[in-house]
C-alpha atoms as a PDB file:
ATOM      1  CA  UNK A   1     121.798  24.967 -71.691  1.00  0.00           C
ATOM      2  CA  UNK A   2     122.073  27.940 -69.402  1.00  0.00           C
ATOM      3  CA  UNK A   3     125.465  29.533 -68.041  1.00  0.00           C
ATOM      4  CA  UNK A   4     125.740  30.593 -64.306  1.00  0.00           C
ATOM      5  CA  UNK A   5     128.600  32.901 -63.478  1.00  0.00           C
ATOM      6  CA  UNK A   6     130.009  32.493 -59.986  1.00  0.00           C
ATOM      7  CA  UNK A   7     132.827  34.352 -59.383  1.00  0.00           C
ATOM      8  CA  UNK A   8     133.592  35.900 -62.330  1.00  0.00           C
ATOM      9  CA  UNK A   9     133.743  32.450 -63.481  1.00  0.00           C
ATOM     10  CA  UNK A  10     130.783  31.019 -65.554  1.00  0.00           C
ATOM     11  CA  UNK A  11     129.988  27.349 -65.365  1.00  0.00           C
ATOM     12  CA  UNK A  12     127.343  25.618 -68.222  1.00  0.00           C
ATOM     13  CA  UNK A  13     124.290  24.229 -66.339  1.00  0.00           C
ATOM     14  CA  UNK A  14     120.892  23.039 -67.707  1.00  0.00           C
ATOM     15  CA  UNK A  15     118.970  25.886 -66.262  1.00  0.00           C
ATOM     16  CA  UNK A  16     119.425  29.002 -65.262  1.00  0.00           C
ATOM     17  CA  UNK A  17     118.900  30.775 -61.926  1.00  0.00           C
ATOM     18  CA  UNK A  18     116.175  33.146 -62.799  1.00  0.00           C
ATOM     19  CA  UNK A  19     114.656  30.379 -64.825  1.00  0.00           C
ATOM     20  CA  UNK A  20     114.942  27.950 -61.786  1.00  0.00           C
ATOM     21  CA  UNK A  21     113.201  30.314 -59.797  1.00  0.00           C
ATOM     22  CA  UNK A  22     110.522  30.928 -62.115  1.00  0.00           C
ATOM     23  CA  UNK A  23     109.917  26.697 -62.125  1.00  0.00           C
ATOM     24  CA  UNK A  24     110.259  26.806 -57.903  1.00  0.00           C
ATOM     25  CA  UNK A  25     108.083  29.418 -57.263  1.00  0.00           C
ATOM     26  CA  UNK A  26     105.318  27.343 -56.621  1.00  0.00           C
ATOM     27  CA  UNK A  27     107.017  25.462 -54.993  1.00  0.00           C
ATOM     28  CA  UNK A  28     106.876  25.291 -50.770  1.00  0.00           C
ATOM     29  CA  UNK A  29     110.419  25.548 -50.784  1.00  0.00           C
ATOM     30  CA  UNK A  30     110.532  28.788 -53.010  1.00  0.00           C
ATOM     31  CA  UNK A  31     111.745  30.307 -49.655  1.00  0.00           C
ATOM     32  CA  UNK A  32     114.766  28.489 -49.078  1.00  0.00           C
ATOM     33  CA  UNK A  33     115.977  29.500 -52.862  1.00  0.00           C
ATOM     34  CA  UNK A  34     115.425  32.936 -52.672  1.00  0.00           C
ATOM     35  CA  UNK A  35     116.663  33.117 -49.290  1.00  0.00           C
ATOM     36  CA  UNK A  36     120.265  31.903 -50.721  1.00  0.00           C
ATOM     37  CA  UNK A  37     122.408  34.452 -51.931  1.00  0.00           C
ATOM     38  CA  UNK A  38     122.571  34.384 -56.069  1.00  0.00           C
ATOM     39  CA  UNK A  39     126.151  32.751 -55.825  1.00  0.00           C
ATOM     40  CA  UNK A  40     124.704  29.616 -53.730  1.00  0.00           C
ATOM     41  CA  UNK A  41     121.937  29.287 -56.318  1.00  0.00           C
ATOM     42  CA  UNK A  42     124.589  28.838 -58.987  1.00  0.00           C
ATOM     43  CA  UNK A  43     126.388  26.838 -57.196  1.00  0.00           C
ATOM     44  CA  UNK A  44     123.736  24.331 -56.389  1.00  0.00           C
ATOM     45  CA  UNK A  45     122.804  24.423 -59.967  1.00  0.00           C
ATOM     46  CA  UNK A  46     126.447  23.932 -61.216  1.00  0.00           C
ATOM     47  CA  UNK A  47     126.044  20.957 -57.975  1.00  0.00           C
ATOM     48  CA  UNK A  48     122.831  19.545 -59.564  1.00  0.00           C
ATOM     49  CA  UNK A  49     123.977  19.491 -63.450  1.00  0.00           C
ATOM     50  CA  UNK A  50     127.543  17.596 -62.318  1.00  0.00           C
ATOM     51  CA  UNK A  51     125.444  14.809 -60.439  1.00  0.00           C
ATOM     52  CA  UNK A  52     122.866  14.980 -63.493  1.00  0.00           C
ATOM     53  CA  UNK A  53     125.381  14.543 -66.118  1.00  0.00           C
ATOM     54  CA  UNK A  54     127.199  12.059 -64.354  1.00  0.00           C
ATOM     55  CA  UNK A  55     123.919   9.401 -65.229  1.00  0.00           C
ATOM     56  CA  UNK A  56     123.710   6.349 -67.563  1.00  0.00           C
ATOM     57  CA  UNK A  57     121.349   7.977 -70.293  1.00  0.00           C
ATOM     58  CA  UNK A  58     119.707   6.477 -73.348  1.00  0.00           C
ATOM     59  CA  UNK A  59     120.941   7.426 -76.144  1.00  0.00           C
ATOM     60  CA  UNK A  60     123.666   9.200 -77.132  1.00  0.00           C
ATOM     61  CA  UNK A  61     125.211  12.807 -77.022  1.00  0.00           C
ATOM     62  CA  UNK A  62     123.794  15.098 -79.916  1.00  0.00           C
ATOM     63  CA  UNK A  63     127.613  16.207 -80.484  1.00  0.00           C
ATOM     64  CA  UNK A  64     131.033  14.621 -79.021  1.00  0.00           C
ATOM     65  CA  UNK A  65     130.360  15.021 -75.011  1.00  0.00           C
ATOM     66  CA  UNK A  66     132.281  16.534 -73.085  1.00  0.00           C
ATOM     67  CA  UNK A  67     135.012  17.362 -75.881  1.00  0.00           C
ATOM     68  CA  UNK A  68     132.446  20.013 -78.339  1.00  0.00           C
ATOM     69  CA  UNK A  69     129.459  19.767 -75.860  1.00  0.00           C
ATOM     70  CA  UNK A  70     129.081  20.454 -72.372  1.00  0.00           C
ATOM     71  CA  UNK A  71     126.948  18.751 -71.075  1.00  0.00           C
ATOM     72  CA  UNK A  72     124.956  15.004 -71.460  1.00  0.00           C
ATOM     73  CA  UNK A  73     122.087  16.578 -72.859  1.00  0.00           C
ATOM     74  CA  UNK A  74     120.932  16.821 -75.565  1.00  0.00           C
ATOM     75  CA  UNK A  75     121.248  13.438 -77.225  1.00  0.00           C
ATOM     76  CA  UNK A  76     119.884  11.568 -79.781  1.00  0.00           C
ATOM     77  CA  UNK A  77     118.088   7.882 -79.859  1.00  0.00           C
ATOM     78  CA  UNK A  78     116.155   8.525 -76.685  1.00  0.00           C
ATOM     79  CA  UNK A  79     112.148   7.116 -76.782  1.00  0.00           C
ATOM     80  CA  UNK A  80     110.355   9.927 -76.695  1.00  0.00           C
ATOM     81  CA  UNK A  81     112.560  12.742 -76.793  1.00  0.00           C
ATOM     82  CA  UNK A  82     113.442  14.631 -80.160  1.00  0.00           C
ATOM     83  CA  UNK A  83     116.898  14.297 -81.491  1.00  0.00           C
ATOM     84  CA  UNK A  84     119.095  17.135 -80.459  1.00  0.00           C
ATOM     85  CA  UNK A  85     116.751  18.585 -77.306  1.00  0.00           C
ATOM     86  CA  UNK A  86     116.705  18.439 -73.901  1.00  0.00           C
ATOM     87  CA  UNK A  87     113.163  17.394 -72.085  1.00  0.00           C
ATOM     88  CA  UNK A  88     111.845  19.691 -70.178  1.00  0.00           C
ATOM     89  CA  UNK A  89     111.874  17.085 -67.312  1.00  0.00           C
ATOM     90  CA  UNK A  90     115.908  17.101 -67.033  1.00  0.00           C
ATOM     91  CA  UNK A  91     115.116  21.222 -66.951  1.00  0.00           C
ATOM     92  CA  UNK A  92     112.708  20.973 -64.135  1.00  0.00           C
ATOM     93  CA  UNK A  93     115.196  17.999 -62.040  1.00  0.00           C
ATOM     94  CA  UNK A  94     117.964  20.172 -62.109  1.00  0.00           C
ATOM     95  CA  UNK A  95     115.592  22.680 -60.547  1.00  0.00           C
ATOM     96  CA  UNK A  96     114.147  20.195 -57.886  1.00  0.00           C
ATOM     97  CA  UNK A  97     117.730  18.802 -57.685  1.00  0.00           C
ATOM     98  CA  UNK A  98     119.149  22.109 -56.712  1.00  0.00           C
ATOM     99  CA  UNK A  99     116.493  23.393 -54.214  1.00  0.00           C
ATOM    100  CA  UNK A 100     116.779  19.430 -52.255  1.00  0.00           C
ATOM    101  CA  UNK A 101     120.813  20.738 -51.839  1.00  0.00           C
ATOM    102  CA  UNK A 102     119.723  23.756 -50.542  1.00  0.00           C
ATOM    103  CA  UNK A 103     117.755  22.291 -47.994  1.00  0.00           C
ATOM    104  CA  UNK A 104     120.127  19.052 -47.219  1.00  0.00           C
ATOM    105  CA  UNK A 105     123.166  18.755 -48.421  1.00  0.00           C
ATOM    106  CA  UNK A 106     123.344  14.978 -47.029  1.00  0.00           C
ATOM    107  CA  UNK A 107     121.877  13.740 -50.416  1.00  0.00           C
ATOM    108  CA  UNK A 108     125.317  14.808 -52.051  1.00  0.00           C
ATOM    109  CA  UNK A 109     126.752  12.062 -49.550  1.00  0.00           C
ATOM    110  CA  UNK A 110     124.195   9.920 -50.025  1.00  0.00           C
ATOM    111  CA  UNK A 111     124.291   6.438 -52.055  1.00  0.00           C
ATOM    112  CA  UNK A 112     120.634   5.820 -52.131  1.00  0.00           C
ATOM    113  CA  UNK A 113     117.377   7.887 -51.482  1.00  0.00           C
ATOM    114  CA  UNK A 114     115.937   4.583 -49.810  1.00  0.00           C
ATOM    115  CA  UNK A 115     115.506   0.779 -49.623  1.00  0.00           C
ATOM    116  CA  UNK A 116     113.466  -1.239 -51.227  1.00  0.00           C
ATOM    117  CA  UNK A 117     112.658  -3.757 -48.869  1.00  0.00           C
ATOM    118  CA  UNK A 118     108.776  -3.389 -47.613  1.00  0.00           C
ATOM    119  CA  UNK A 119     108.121  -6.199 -44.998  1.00  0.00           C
ATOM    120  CA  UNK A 120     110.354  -9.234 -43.570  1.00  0.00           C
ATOM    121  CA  UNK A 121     108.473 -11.819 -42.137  1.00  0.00           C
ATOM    122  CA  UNK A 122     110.565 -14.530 -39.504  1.00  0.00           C
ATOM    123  CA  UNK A 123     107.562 -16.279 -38.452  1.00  0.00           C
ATOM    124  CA  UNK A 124     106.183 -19.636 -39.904  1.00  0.00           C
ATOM    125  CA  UNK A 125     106.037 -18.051 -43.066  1.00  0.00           C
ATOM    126  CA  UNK A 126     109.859 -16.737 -43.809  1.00  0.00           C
ATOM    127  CA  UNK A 127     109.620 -14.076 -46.344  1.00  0.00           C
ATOM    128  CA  UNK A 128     110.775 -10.634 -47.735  1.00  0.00           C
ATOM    129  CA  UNK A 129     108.715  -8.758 -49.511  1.00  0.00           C
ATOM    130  CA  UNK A 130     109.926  -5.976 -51.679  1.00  0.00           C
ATOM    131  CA  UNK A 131     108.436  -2.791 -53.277  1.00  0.00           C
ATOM    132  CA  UNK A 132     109.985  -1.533 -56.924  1.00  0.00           C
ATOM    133  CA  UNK A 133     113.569  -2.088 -57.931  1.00  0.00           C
ATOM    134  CA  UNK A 134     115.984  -0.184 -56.680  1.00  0.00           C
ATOM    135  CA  UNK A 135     119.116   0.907 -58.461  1.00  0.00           C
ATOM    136  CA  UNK A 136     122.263   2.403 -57.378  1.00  0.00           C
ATOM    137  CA  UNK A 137     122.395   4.732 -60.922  1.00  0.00           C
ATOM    138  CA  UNK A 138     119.253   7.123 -59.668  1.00  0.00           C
ATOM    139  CA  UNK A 139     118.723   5.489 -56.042  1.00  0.00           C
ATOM    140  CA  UNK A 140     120.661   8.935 -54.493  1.00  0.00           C
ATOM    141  CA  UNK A 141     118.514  11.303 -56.387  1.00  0.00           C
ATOM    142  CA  UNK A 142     115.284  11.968 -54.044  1.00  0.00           C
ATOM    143  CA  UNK A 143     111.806  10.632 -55.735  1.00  0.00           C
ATOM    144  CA  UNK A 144     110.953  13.916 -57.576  1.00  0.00           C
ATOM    145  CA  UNK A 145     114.381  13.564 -59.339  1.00  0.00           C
ATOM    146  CA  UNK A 146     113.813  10.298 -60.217  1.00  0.00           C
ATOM    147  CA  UNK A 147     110.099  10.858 -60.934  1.00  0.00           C
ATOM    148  CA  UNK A 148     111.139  13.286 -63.614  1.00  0.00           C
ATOM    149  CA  UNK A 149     114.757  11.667 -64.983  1.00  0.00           C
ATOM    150  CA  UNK A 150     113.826   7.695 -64.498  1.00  0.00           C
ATOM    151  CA  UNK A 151     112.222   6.876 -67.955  1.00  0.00           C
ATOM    152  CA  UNK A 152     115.657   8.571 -69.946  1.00  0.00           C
ATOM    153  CA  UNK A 153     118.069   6.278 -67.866  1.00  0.00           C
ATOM    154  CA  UNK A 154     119.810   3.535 -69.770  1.00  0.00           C
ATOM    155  CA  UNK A 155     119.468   0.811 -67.365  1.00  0.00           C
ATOM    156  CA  UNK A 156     115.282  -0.258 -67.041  1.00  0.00           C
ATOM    157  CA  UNK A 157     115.460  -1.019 -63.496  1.00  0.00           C
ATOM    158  CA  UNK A 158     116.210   2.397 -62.990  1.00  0.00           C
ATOM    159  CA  UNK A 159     113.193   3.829 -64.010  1.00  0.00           C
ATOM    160  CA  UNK A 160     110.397   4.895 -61.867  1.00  0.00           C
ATOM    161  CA  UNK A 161     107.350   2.977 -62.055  1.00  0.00           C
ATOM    162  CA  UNK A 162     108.544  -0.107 -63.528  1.00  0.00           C
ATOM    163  CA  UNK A 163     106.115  -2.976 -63.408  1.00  0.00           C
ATOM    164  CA  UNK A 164     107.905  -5.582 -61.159  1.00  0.00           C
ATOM    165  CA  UNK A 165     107.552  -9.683 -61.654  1.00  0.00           C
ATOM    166  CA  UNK A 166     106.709 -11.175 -58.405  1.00  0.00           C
ATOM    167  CA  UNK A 167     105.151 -14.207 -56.643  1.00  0.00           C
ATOM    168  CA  UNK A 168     105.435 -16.636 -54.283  1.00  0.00           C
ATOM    169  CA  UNK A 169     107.172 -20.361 -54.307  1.00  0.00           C
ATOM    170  CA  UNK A 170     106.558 -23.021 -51.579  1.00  0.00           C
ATOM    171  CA  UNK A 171     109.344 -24.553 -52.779  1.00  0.00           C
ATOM    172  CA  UNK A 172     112.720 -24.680 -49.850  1.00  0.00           C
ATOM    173  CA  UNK A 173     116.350 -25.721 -50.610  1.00  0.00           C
ATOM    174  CA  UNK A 174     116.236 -27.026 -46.822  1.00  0.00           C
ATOM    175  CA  UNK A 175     115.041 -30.293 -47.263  1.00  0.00           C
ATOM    176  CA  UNK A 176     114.917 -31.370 -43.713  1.00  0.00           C
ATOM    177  CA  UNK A 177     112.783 -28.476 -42.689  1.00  0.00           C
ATOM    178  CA  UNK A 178     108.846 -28.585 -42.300  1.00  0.00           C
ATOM    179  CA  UNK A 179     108.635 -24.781 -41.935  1.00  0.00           C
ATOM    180  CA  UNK A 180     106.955 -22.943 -45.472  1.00  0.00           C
ATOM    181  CA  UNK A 181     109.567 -20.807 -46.698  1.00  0.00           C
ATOM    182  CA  UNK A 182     108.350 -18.062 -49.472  1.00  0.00           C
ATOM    183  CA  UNK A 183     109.394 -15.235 -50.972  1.00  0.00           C
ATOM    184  CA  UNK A 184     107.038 -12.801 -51.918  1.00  0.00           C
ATOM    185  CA  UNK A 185     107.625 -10.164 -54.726  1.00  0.00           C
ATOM    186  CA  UNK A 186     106.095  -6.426 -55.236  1.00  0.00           C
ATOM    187  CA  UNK A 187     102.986  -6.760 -57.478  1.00  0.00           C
END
């Protein structure tokens, strides 16, 4: 946990500025962060924590959240992670989270960073055919968010690189019909 004072007020965030500008100074948008004076920083970071904390983790809070700690992280029970820390990864989205609002505020707006529908087919052979799951829970959050949040999220769909079930069925519900209907899933 890092505090960012804006205002004379200070605000608990997962990262601080100057350690959010260490993490984006590789970064090709390094510019557009240092560009912004030191109270937008903190405010995009105070920006990115709120739309952090508002996710459906795994786990649980490490203390009583948000009554005795601030913020969702850390918790406990969560594959992977030790019990009472915060991954690095939730560090380095709140970073990435903060420099995409920045750029574009539209993804505060937004309800999903994309679709997940690849290819829809009306010829002969009817069909949809997807990529991934999508979910509403981390769909807003642009890929690099979701890249680095997806495998902590409670709900499975949610998480990035999820090996989807898929095939094809000649099988149609419209019996009078000749036509091949399928649906095709992502590999």
């Amino acid at each position: 946990m890092a505090t960012v004072t804006i205002s004379a007020v200070s605000y608990t965030t997962y990262i601080s500025v100057a350690d959010a500008l260490v993490y984006l100074a590789a970064s090709p948008r390094a510019a557009s962060w240092v560009a912004a004076s030191a109270d937008a920083r903190g405010q995009w970071l105070v920006e990115a924590t709120r739309m952090i904390n508002r996710q459906a983790w795994s786990g649980t809070p490490t203390q009583a959240y948000p009554s005795v700690q601030a913020l969702a992280w850390p918790r406990d029970g969560v594959t992977g992670v030790t019990d009472g820390t915060t991954p690095q990864a939730i560090l380095d989205a709140c970073s990435e989270l903060a420099a995409t609002l920045i750029d574009d505020q539209s993804t505060l707006l937004a309800t999903s960073a994309g679709k997940n529908v690849q290819r829809v087919d009306a010829g002969k052979g009817v069909g949809v055919t997807f990529f991934g799951p999508t979910s509403d829970t981390a769909g807003r959050f642009p890929t690099i968010v979701q890249e680095l949040v997806g495998q902590y999220l409670a709900t499975a769909s949610a998480t990035a690189g999820v090996p989807v079930a898929g095939g094809t069925s000649n099988e149609s519900s419209f019996a009078d019909c000749d036509d091949d209907f399928s649906f095709s899933g992502a590999p």
